[in-house]
Protein backbone atom coordinates (compact mmCIF):
# COMPACT_ATOMS: atom_id res chain seq x y z
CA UNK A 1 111.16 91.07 92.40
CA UNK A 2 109.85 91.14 88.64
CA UNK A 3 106.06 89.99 88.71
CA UNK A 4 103.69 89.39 85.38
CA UNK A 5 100.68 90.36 86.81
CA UNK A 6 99.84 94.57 87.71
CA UNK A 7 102.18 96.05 89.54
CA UNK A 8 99.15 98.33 90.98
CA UNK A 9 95.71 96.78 90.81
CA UNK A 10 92.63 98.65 92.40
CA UNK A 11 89.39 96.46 91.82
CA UNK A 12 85.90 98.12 92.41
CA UNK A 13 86.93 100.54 95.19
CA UNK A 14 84.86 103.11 97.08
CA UNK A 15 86.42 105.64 99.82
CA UNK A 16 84.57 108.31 101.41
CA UNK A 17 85.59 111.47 103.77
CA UNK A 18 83.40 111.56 106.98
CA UNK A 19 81.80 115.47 106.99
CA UNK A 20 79.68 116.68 109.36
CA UNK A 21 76.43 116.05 107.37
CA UNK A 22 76.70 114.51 104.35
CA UNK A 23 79.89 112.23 103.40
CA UNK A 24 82.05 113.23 100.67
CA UNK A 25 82.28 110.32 98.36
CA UNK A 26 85.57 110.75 96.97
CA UNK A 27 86.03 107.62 94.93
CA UNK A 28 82.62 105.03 93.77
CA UNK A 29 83.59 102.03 92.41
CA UNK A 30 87.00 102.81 90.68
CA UNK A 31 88.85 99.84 88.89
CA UNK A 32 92.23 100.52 87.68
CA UNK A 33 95.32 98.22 87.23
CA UNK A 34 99.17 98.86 85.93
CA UNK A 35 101.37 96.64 83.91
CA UNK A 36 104.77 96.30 84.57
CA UNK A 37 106.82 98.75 81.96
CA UNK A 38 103.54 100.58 80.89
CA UNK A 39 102.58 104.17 81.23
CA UNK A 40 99.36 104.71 82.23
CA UNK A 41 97.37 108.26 82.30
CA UNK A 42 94.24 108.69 84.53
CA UNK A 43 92.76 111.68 83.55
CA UNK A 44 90.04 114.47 84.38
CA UNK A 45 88.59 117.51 86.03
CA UNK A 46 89.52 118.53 89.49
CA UNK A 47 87.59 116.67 91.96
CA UNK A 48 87.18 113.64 89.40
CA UNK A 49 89.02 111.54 91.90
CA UNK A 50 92.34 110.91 90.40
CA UNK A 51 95.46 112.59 93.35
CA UNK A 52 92.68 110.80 96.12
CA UNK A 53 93.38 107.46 93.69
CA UNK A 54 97.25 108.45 93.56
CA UNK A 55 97.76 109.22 97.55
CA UNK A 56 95.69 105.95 98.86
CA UNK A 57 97.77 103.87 96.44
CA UNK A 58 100.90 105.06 98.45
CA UNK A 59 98.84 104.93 101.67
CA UNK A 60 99.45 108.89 101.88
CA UNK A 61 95.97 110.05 102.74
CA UNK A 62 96.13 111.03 106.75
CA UNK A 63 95.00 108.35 108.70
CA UNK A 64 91.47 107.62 110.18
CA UNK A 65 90.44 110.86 107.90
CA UNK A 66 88.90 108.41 105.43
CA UNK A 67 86.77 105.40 105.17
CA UNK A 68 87.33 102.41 102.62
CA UNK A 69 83.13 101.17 101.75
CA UNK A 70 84.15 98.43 99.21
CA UNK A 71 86.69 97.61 96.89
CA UNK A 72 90.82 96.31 97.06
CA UNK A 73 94.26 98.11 96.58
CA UNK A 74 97.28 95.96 95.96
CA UNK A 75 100.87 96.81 95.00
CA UNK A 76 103.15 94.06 93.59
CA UNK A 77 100.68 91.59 95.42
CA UNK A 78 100.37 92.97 98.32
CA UNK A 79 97.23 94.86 100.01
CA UNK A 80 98.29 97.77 100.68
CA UNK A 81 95.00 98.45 102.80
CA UNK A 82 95.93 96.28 105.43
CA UNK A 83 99.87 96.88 105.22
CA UNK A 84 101.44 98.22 108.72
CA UNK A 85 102.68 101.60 108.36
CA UNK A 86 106.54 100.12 109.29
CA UNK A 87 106.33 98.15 106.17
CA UNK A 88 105.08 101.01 104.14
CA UNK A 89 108.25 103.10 104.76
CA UNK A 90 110.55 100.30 103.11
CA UNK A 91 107.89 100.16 100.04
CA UNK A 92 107.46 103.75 99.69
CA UNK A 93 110.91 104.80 97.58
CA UNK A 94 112.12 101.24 97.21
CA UNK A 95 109.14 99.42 95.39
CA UNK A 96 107.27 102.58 94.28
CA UNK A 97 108.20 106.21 94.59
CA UNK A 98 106.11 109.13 94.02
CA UNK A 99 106.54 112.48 92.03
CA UNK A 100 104.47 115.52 93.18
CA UNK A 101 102.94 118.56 91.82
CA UNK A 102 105.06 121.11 93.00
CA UNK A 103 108.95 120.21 94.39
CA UNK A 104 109.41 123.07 96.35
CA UNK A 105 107.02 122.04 98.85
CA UNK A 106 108.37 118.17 98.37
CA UNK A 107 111.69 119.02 99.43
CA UNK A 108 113.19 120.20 102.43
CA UNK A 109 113.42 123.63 102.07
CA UNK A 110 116.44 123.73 104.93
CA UNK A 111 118.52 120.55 103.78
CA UNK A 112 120.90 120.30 100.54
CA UNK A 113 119.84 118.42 97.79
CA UNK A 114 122.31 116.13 98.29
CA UNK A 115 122.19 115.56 101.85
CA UNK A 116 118.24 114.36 101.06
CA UNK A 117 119.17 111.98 98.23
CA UNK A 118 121.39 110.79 100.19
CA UNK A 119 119.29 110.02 103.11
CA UNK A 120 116.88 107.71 100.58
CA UNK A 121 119.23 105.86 99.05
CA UNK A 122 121.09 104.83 102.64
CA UNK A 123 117.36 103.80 104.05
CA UNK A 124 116.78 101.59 100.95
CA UNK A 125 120.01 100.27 100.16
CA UNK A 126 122.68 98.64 102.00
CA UNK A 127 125.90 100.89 100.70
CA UNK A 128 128.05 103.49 102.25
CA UNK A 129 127.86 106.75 101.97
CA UNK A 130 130.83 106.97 99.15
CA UNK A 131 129.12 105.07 97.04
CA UNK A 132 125.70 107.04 97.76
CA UNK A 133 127.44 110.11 96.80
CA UNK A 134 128.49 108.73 93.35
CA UNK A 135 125.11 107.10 92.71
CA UNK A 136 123.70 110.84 93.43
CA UNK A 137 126.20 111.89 90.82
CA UNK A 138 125.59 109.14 88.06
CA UNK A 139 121.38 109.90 88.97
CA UNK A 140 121.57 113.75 88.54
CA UNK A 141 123.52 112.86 84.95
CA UNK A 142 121.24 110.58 83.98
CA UNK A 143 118.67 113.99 84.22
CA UNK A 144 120.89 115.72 82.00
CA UNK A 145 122.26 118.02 84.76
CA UNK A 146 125.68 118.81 83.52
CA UNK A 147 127.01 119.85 86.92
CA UNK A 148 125.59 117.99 89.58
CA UNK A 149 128.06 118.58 91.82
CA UNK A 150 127.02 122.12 91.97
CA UNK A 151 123.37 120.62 91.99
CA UNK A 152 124.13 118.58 95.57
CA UNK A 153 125.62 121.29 97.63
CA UNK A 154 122.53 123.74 96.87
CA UNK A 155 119.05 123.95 98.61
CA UNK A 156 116.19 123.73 96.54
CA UNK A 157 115.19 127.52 96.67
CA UNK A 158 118.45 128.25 94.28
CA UNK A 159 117.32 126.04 91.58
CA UNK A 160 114.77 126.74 89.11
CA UNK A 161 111.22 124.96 89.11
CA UNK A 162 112.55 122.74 86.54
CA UNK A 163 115.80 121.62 87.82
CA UNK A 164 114.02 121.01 91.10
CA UNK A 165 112.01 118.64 89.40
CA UNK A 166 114.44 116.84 87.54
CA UNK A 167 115.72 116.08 91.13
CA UNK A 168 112.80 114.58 92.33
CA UNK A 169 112.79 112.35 88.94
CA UNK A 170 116.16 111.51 90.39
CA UNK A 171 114.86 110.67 94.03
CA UNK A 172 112.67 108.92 92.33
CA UNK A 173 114.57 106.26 90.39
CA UNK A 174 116.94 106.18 92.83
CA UNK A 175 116.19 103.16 94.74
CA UNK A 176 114.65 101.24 90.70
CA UNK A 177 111.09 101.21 92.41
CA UNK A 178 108.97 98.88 89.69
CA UNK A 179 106.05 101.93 89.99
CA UNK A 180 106.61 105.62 89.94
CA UNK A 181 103.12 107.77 90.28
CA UNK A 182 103.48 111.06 89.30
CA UNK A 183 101.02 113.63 90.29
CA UNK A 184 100.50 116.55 87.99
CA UNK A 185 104.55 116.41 87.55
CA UNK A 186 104.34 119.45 85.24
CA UNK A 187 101.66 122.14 86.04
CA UNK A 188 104.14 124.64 87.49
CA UNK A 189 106.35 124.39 84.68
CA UNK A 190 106.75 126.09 81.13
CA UNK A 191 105.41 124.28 78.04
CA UNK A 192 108.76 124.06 77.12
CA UNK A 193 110.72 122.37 80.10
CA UNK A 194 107.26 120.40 80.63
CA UNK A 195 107.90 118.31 77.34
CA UNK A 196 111.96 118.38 78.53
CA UNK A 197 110.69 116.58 82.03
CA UNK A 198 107.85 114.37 80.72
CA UNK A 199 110.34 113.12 77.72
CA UNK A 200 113.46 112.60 80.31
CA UNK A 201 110.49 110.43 82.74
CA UNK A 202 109.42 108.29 79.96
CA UNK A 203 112.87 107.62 78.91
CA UNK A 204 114.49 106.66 82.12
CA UNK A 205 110.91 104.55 82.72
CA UNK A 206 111.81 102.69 79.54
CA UNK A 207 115.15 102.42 80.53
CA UNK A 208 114.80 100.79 83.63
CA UNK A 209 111.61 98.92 82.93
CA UNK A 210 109.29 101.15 85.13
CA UNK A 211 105.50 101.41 85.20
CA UNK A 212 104.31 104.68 85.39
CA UNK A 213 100.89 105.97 86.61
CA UNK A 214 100.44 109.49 85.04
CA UNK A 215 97.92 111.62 86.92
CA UNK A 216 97.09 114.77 84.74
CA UNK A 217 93.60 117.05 83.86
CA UNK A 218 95.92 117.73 80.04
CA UNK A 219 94.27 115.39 77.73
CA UNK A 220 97.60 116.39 75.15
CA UNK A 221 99.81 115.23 77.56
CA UNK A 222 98.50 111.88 77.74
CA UNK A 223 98.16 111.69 74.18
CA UNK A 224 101.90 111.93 73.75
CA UNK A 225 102.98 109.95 76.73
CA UNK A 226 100.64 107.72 77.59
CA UNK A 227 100.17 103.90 76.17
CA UNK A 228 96.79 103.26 77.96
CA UNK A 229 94.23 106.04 79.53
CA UNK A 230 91.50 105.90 82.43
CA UNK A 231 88.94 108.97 82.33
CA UNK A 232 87.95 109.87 85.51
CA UNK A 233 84.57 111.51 86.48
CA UNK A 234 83.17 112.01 90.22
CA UNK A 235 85.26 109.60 91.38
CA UNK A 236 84.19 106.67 89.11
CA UNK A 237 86.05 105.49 85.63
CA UNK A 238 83.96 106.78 83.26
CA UNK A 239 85.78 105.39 79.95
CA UNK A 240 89.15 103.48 79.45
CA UNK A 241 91.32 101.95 77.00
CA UNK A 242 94.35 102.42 74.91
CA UNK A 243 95.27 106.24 74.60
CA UNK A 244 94.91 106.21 70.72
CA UNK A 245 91.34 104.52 70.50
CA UNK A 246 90.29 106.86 73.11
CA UNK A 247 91.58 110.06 71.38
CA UNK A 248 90.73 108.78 68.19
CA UNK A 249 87.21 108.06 69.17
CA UNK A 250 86.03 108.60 71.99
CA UNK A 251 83.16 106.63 73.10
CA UNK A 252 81.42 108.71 76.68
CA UNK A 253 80.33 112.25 76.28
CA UNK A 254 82.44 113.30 79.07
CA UNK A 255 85.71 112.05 77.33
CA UNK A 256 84.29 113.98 74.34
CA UNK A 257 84.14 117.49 76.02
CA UNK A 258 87.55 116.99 77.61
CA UNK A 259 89.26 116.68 74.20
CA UNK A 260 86.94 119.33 72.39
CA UNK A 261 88.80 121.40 74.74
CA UNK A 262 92.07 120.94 72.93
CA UNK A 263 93.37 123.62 70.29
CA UNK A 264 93.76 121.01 67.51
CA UNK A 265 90.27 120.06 67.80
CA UNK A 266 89.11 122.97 66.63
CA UNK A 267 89.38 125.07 63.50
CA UNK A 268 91.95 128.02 63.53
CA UNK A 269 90.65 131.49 64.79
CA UNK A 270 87.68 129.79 66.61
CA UNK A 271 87.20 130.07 70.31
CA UNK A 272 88.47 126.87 72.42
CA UNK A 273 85.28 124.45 73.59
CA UNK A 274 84.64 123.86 77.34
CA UNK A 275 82.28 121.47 78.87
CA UNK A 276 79.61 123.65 80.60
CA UNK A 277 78.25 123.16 83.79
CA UNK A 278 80.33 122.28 87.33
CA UNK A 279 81.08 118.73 88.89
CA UNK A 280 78.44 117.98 90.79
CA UNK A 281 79.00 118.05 94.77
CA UNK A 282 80.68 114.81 95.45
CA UNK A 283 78.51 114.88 99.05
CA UNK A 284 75.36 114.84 97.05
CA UNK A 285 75.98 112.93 94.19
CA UNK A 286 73.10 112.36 91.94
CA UNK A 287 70.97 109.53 91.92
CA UNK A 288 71.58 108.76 88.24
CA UNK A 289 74.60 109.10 85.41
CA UNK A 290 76.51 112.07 87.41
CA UNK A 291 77.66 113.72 84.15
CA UNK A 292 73.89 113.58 82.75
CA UNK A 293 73.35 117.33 84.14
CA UNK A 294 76.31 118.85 81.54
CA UNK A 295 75.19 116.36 78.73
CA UNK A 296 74.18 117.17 75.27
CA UNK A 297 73.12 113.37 74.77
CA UNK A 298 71.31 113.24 77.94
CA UNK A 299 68.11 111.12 77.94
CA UNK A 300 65.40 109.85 80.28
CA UNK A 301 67.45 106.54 80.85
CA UNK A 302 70.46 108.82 82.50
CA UNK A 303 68.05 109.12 85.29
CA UNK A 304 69.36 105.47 85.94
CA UNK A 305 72.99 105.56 86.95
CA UNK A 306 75.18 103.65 84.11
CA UNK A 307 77.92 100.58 84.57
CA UNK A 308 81.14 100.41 82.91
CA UNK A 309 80.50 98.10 79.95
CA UNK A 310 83.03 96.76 77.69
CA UNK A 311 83.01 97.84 74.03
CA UNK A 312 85.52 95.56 73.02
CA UNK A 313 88.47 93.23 74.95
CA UNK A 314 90.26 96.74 75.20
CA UNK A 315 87.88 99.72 75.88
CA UNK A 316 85.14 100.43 78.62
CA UNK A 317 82.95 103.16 78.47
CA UNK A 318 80.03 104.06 81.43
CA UNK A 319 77.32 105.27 79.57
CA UNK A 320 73.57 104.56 78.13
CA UNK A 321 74.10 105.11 74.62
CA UNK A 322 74.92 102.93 72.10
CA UNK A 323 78.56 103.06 70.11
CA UNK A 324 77.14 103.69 67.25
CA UNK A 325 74.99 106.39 68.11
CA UNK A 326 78.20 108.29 69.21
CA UNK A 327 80.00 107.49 66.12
């Protein structure tokens, strides 16, 4: 069913991991939401929060090995919180689908390629298994694979990281789920094939009238794919908006290191910028603005942990100081 409101709507949520002394507070207060046909990039360091945001949204985090404090998840309408796992298999591929980090370790290392595609697209759709294989076909084309023939009778070791991940693309769209969350899609491929797989995503999403959710820590990648961004900090949204306010001018310190960090940013022959300092230790968060410790505008105020305030009817930014003074 087509719906007008988010397809993926997370409003003010909190989710801890019970340790043995203190609890690690993987996600404080995070409010995120996805329009139908949008791509949408959430963005930051490792252990900002953002695959622990992508995995609960698909209900993927191990059971009972987490603890929801506050906050709501829903998915076309529906709380996914509360859903029974038996109704999560029929969402998971058919309604959304997921793309992950590495493919070799996403597919079955022991099955053909086509004998797992074809597996998905019997559980979700009433056809037989003729008509799976040529939808298999048709989906591999639609990847640019010009023989996937070939492509279905081999086992993902004998393809290369690229064409393995131009399957899962396929897997993905295979059943027309309305979201597709991909998880670092491209880190273990080339610059060159990355652009070839992020370009082939966004055109099938656009295609088909997908929503994307783009996890990523490569601010250039959401600059060139993404139509609205979320910057993610210790598991809290730390600034949002549309990606070309935000790269154009970004409004919290922390979004400010992240691009300084890009090669365009900086003039040729000089050495690359990087924010200094760690992420703080997400069991012992500090009592004030988290990022306050690694900031160059910190002031006695940070001491006092900061909301996220609207700028205007389109950006958000979490911190003390005033636009103007950032300008």
């Amino acid at each position: 069913m087509q719906t007008s409101s988010p397809v993926l709507a997370i409003d003010n949520l909190s989710l801890e991991f019970p340790a043995y002394k203190n609890n690690v507070k993987a996600l404080n207060g995070v409010t995120l939401h996805v329009n139908p046909g949008e791509i949408v990039g959430v963005v930051g360091e490792s252990g900002s929060g953002k695959s622990v945001t992508a995995m609960l949204s698909m209900r993927l985090l191990p059971e009972r090995s987490y603890r929801i404090t506050a906050g709501s998840l829903s998915m076309l309408g529906r709380d996914m919180l509360t859903t029974p796992e038996k109704e999560l298999l029929q969402i998971r591929g058919r309604d959304a689908a997921m793309i992950f980090q590495e493919p070799m370790t996403a597919l079955n290392p022991t099955r053909r390629i086509g004998r797992q595609m074809l597996d998905v697209i019997i559980h979700h759709q009433k056809i037989s298994a003729a008509q799976a294989r040529l939808k298999e076909i048709a989906l591999l084309r639609d990847m640019h694979i010009a023989s996937p023939e070939h492509v279905l009778e081999s086992y993902p070791f004998e393809l290369s990281g690229g064409m393995r991940q131009r399957v899962m693309i396929a897997l993905a769209f295979s059943c027309e789920p309305q979201l597709l969350i991909a998880d670092e899609p491209t880190t273990a491929l080339d610059v060159t094939v990355q652009r070839q797989v992020l370009l082939l995503l966004r055109e099938k999403a656009r295609q088909r009238g997908t929503a994307i959710l783009l996890i990523t820590h490569d601010m250039a990648l959401v600059s060139q794919f993404c139509d609205r961004v979320y910057v993610m900090y210790t598991g809290a949204v730390v600034e949002e908006g549309r990606t070309v306010d935000v790269m154009n001018n970004p409004q919290h310190p922390y979004t400010r290191g992240l691009l300084s960090g890009l090669p365009e940013m900086v003039e040729p022959g000089q050495p690359l910028l990087t924010i200094p300092g760690q992420v703080p230790n997400l069991a012992s968060l500090p009592e004030g603005c988290t990022f306050q410790e690694r900031c160059s505008y910190a002031m006695p105020v940070c001491a006092k942990r900061p909301t996220l305030n609207a700028i205007n009817d389109q950006r958000k930014s979490a911190c003390w100081l005033p636009v103007k003074e950032l300008s």
